[in-house]
Protein backbone atom coordinates (compact mmCIF):
# COMPACT_ATOMS: atom_id res chain seq x y z
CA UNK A 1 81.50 66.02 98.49
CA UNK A 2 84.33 68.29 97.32
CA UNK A 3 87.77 68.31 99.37
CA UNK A 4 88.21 70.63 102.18
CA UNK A 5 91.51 72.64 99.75
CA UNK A 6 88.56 72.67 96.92
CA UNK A 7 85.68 74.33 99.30
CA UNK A 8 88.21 77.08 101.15
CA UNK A 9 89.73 78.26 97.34
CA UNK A 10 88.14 81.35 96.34
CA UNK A 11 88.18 82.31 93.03
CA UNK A 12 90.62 85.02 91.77
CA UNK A 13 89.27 88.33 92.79
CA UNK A 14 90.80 89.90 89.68
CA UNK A 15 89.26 87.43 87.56
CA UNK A 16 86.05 87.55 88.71
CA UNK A 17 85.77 91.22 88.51
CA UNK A 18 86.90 91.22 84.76
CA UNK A 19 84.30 88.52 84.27
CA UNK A 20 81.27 90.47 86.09
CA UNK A 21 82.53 93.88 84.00
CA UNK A 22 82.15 91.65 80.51
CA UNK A 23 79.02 90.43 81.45
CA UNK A 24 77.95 93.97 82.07
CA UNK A 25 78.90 95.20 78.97
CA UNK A 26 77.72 92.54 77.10
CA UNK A 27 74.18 93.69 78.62
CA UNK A 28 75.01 96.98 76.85
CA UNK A 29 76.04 99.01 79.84
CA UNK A 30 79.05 101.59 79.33
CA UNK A 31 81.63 100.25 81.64
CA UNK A 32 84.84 101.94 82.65
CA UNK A 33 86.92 98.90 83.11
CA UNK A 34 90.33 99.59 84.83
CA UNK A 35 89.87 95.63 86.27
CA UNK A 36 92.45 93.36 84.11
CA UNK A 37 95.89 92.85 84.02
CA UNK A 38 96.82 92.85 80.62
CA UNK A 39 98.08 95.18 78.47
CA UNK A 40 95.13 96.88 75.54
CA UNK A 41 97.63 96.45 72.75
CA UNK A 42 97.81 93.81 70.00
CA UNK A 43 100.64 90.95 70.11
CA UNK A 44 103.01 92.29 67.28
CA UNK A 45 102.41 91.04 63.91
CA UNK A 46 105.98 89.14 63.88
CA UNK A 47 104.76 87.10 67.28
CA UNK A 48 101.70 86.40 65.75
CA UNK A 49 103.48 85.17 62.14
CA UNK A 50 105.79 82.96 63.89
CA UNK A 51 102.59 81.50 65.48
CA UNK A 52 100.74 80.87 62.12
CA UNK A 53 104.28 79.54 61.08
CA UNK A 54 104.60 77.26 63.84
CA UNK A 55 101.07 75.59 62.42
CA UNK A 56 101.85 75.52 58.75
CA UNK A 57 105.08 73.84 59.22
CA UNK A 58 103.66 70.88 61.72
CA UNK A 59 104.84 72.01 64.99
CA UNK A 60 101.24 70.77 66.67
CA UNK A 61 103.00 67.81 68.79
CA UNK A 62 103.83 67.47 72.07
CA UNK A 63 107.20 69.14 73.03
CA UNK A 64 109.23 68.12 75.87
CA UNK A 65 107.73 68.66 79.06
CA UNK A 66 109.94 71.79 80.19
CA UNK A 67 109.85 73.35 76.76
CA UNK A 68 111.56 73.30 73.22
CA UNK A 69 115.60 73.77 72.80
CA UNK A 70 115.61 77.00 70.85
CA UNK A 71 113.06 78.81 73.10
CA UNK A 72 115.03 77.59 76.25
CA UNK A 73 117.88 78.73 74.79
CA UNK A 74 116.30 82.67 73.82
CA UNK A 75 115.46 82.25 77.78
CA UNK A 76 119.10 81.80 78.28
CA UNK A 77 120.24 85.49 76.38
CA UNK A 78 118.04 86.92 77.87
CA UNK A 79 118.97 86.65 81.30
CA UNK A 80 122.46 86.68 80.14
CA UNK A 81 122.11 89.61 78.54
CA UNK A 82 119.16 91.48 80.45
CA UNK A 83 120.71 90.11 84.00
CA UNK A 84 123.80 89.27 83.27
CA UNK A 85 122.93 85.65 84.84
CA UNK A 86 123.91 82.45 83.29
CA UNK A 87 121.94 79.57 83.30
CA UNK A 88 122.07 75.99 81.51
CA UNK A 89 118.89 74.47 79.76
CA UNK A 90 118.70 72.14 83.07
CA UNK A 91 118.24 75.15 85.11
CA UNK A 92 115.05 76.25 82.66
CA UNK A 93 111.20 74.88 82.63
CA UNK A 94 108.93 76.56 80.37
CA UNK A 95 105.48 76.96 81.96
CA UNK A 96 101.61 77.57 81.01
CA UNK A 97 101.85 81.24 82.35
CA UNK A 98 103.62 82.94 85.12
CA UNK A 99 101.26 81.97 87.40
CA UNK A 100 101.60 77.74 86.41
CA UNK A 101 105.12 78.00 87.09
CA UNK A 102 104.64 80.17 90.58
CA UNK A 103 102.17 76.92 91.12
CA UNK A 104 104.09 74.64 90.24
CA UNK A 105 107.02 76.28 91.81
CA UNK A 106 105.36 75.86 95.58
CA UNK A 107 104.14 72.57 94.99
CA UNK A 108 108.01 71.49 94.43
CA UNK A 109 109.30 73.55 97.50
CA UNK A 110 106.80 74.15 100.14
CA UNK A 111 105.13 71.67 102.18
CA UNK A 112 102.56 71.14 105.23
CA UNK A 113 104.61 72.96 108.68
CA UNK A 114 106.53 75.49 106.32
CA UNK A 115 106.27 79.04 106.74
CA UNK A 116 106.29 81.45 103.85
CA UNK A 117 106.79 85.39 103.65
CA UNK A 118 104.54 87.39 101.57
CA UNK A 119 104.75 91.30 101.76
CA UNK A 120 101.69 93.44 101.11
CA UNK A 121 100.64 94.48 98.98
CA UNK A 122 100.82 91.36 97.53
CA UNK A 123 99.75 90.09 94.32
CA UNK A 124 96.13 87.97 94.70
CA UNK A 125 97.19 84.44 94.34
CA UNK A 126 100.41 84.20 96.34
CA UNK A 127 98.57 83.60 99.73
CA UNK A 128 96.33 80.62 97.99
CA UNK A 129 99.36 79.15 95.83
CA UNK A 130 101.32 78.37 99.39
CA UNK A 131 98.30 77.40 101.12
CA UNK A 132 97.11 75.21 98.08
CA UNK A 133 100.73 73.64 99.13
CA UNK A 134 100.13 73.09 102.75
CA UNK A 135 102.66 75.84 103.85
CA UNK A 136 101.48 78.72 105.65
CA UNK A 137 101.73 82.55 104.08
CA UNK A 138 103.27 85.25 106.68
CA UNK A 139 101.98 88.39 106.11
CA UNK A 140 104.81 91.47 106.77
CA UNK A 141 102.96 94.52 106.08
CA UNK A 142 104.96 97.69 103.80
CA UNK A 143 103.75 100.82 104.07
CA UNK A 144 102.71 103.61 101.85
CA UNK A 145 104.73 106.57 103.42
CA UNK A 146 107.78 104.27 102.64
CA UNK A 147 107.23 103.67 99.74
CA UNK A 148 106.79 99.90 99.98
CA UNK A 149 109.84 99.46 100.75
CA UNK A 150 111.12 96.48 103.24
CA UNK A 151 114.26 95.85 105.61
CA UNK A 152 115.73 92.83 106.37
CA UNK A 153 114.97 94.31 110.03
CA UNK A 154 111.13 94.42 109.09
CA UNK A 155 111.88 90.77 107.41
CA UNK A 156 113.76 89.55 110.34
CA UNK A 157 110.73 89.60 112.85
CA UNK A 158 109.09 87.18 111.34
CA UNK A 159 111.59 84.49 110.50
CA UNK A 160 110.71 81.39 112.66
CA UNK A 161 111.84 77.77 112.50
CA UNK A 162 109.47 77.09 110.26
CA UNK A 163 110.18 79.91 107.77
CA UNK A 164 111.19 78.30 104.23
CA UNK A 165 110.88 80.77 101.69
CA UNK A 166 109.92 84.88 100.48
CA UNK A 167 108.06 86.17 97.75
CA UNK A 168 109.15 89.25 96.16
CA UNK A 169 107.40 90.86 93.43
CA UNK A 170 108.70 93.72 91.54
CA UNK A 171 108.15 95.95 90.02
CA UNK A 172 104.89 94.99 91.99
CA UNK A 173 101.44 93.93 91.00
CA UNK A 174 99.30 95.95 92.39
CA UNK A 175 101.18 99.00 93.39
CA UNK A 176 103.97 99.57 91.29
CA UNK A 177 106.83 99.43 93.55
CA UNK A 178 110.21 98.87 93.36
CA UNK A 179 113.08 97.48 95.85
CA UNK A 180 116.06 99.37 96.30
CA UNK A 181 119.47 97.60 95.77
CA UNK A 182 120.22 98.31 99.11
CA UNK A 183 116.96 96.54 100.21
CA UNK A 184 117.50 93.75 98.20
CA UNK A 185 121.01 93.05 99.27
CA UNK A 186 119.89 92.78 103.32
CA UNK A 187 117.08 90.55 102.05
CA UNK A 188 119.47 88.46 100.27
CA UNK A 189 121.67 88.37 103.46
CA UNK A 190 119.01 87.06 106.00
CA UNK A 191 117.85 84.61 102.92
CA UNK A 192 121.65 83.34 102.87
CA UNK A 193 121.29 83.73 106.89
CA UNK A 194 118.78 81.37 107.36
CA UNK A 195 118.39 79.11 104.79
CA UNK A 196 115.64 80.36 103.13
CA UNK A 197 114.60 80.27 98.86
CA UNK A 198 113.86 83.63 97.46
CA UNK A 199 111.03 83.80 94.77
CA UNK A 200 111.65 86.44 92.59
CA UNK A 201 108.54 86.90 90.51
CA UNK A 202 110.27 89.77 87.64
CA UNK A 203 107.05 89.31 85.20
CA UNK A 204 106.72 93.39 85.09
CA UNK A 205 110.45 94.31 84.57
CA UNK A 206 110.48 95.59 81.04
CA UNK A 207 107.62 98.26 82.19
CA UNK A 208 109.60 100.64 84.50
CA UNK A 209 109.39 104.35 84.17
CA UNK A 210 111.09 107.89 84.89
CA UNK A 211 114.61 106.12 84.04
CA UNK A 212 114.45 102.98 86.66
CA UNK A 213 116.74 100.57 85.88
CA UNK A 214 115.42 96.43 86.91
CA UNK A 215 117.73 94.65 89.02
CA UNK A 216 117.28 91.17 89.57
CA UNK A 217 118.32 90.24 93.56
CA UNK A 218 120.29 87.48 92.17
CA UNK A 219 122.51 89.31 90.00
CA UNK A 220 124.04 91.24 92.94
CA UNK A 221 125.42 88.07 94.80
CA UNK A 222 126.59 84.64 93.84
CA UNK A 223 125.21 83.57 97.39
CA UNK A 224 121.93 85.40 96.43
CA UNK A 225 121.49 83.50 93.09
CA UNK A 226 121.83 79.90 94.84
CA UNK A 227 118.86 80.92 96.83
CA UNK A 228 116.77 82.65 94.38
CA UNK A 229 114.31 81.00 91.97
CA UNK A 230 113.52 83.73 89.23
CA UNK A 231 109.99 83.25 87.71
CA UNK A 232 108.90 85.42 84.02
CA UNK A 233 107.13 85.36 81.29
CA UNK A 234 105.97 86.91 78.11
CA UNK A 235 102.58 87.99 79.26
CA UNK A 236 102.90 91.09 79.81
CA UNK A 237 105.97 92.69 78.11
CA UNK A 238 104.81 91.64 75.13
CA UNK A 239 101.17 91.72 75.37
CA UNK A 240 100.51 88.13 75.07
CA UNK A 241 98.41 87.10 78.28
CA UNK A 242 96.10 84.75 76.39
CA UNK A 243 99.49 82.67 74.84
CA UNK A 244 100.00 81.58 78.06
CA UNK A 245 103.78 81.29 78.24
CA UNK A 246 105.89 81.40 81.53
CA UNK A 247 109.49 80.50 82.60
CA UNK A 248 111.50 80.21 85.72
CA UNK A 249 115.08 79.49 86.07
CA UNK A 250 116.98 78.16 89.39
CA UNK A 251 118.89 75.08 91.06
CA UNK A 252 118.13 72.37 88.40
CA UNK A 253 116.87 70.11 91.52
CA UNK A 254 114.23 72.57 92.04
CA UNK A 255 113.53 72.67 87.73
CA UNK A 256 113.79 69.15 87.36
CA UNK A 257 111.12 68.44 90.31
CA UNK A 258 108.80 71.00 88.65
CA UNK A 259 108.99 69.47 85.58
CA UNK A 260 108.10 66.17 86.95
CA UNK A 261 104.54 68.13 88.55
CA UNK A 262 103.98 69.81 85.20
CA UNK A 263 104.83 66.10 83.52
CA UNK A 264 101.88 65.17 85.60
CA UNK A 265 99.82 68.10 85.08
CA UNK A 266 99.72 70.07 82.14
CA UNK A 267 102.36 68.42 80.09
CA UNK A 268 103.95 70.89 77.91
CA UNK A 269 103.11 74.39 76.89
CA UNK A 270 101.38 74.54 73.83
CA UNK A 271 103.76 73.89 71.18
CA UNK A 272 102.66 76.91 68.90
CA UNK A 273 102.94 79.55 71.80
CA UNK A 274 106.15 78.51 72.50
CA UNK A 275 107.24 79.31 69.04
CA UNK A 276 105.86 82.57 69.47
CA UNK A 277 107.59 83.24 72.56
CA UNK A 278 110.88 82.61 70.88
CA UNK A 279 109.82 84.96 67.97
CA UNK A 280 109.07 87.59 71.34
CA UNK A 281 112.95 87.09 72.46
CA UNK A 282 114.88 86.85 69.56
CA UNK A 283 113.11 89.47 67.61
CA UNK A 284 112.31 93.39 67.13
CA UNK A 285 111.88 94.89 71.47
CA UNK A 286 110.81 98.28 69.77
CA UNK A 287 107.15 97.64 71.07
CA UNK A 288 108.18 97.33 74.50
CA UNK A 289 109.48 101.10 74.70
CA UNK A 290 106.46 102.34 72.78
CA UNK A 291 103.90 100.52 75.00
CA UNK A 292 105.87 101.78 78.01
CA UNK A 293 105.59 105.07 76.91
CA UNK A 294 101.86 105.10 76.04
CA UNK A 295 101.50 103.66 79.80
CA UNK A 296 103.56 106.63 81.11
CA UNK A 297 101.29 109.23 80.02
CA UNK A 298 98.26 107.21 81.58
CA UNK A 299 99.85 107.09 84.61
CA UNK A 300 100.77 110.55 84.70
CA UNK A 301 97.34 111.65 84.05
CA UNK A 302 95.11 109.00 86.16
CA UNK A 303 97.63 109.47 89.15
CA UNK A 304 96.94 113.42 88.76
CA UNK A 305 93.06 113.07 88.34
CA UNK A 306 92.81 110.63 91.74
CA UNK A 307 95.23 112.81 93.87
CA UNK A 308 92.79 115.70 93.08
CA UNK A 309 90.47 114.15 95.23
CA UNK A 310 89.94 115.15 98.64
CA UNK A 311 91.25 112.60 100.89
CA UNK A 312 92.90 110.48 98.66
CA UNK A 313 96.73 110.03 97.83
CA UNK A 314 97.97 107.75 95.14
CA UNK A 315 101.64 106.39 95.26
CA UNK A 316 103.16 106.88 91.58
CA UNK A 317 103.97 103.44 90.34
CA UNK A 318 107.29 102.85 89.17
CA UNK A 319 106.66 100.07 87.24
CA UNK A 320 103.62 97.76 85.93
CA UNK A 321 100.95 99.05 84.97
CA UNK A 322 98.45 99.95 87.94
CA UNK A 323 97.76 102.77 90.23
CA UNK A 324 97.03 101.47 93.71
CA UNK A 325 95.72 104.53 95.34
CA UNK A 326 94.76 105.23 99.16
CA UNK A 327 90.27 105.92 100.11
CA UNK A 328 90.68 105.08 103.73
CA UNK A 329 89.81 108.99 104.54
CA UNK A 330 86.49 108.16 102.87
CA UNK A 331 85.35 104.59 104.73
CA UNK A 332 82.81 105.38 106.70
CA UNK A 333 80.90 107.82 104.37
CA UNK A 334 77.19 107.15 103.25
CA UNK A 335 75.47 107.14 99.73
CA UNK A 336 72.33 107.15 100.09
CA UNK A 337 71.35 104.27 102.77
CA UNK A 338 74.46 102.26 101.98
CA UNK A 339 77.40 102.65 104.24
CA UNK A 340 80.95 102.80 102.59
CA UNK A 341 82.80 100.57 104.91
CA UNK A 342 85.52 98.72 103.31
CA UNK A 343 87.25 98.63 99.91
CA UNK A 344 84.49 95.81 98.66
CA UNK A 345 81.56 98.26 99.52
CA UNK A 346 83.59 100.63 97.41
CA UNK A 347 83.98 98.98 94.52
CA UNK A 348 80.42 97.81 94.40
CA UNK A 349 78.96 101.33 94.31
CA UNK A 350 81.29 102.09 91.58
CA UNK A 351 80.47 99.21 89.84
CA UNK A 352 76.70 99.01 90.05
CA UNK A 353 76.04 102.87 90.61
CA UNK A 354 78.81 104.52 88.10
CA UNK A 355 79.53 101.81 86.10
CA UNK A 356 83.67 101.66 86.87
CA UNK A 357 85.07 98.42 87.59
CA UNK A 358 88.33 98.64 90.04
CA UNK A 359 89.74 95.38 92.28
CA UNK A 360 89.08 95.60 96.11
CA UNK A 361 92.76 96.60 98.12
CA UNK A 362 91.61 94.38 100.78
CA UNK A 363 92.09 91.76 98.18
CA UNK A 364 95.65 92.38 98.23
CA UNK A 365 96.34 92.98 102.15
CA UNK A 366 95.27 96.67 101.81
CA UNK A 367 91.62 97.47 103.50
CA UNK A 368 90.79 100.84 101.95
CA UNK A 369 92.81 100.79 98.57
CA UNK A 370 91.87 99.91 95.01
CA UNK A 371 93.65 98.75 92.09
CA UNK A 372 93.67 100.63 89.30
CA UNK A 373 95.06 99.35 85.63
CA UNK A 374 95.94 101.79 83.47
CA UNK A 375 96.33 99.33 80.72
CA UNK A 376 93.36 100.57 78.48
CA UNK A 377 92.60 103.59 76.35
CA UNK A 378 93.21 107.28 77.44
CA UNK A 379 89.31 107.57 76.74
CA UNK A 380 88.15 104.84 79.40
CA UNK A 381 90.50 106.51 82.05
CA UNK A 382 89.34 109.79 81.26
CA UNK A 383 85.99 108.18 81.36
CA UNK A 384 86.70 106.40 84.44
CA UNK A 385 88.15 109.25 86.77
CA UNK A 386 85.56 111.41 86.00
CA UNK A 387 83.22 108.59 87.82
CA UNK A 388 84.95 108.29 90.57
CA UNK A 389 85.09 111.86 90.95
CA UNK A 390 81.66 111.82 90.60
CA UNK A 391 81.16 109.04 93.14
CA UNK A 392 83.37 110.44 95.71
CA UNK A 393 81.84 114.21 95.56
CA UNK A 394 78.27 112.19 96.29
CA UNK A 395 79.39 110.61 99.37
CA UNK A 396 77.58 112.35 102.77
């Protein structure tokens, strides 16, 4: 009999709808995938060498548990010089991923009768992550017509006893979003406030458009950074989801006891994508600009073709690389004998019917959204928002 924890955990939604859209495909159907998060361009040839490298000169051994000197140390500049944050090697674990270190992140702080704060639209696994730790997730809803944005006053209603921590995300998977420094500064006040750790996922911070400038929350406050745990990566800046290679910085208590769940877990990341990720920091960023230009003009034209359609508005993302945009004028609507009722119903007629695979919003605390990524070819999202075009226009 599996354990209770194993039989509630769903699978990722994303994941599952990238896997259903490959085994589509691979059945020869034409699929307009705008499902995964990961950007359609190659690692660059220099990551990639350093990699091969890595394996011709022996370095296929363990490492230490929270990662090698020199790419602790590239982790280190980077903040210093992206952030202007300081850290020590102490206050740095190299992770599997993003996501491990989120994991492993909530396993070290959070604990059964703890509270945590999650704002929608949130990114899929956050909600399972704290509940996987026995903590609770508090959902504080952002809105659309304001742009996403949240107030410590907003914040503030749901602080309790219990409360022991809030995610923020940003620029934000699914939506795009952004915090304004204002914003950030009275959510760094009620963190100071009430005692509370701020987790500061900044995975999507190189991809910002139309001249937005990242700021980290705990670069604004010294008080701010003692309560903030920053988590990164390489995934998606430099187009290396598959390397697997994650890092978080904070109070070295909170490193050191992640490192001692990864010691028991995972071990180390894999020794050769950890010399790759050092290659990704201490060499050429020229790609970075290019692929955040290419995503620019996607988003300019798929935010364009969906706000063309009756009904539906699209916020324009800020950042990342998805569209997140609005159908709840069309719930309710028929095709054929099946009755468009929620964002799932949605994306199954697209799916099955016009062969375009999007994520559910209700997956990420939005009933009547969908997630868009614009991380593929212009083709596919020409492709794509013709079909839902298509789609929509048949609905009765």
């Amino acid at each position: 009999m599996l354990s209770r924890r194993a039989q509630a955990l769903k699978p990722s939604p994303t994941l599952a709808i990238n896997a259903k859209e490959k085994l589509l495909r691979a059945q020869g159907l034409d699929i307009a995938g705008f499902g995964a998060g990961e950007p359609d361009f190659d690692t660059p040839e220099h990551i990639k060498q350093a990699a091969i490298d890595a394996v011709n000169k022996g370095f296929t051994k363990y490492t230490p548990v929270a990662g090698i000197e020199p790419l602790k140390d590239a982790i280190i500049e980077k903040f210093k010089n992206d952030n202007g944050l300081t850290f020590k090697r102490e206050e740095v674990i190299v992770s599997c991923g993003g996501k491990h270190g989120l994991y492993n992140l909530f396993q070290a702080l959070f604990q059964e009768g703890d509270e945590v704060i999650i704002l929608t639209p949130y990114w899929v696994s956050y909600p399972p992550m704290v509940e996987l730790a026995g903590a609770k997730p508090v959902i504080v809803d952002t809105r659309e017509e304001d742009d996403y944005q949240v107030t410590g006053d907003l914040i503030r209603k749901y602080i309790t006893s219990k409360t022991k921590g809030i995610v923020l995300n940003y620029p934000s998977n699914p939506v795009g979003s952004v915090y304004t420094v204002e914003n950030l500064v009275q959510i760094g006040r009620l963190a100071v406030d009430h005692n509370l750790y701020i987790i500061s996922d900044e995975m999507y911070e190189k991809i910002v458009y139309d001249g937005y400038q990242h700021t980290s929350i705990a670069s604004i406050d010294s008080a701010f950074r003692e309560r903030t745990i920053i988590c990164n990566g390489v995934s998606k800046a430099y187009s290396m989801t598959g390397w697997r290679i994650g890092y978080t910085v904070g109070q070295k208590e909170i490193i050191a006891a992640m490192s001692n769940i990864q010691s028991q877990s995972t071990s180390n990341p894999t020794s050769i994508s950890q010399y790759a990720a050092l290659a990704a920091l201490t060499g050429p960023q020229d790609f970075i600009s290019m692929m955040v230009g290419e995503f620019q003009k996607r988003r300019d034209f798929l935010v364009r073709e969906l706000t063309s359609i009756p009904g539906v508005t699209c916020y324009n993302p800020r950042g990342a690389f998805y569209v997140f945009p609005n159908f709840n004028a069309l719930l309710g609507k028929r095709f054929n004998e099946r009755t468009i009722d929620s964002s799932a119903a949605l994306t199954e007629l697209l799916l099955e019917e016009f062969h375009t695979a999007v994520v559910p919003g209700a997956e990420f605390g939005k009933e009547g959204y969908l997630r868009l990524s614009f991380a593929t070819s212009m083709d596919v999202i020409k492709k794509g928002a013709e079909r839902i075009q298509k789609a929509v226009a048949s609905l009765a």
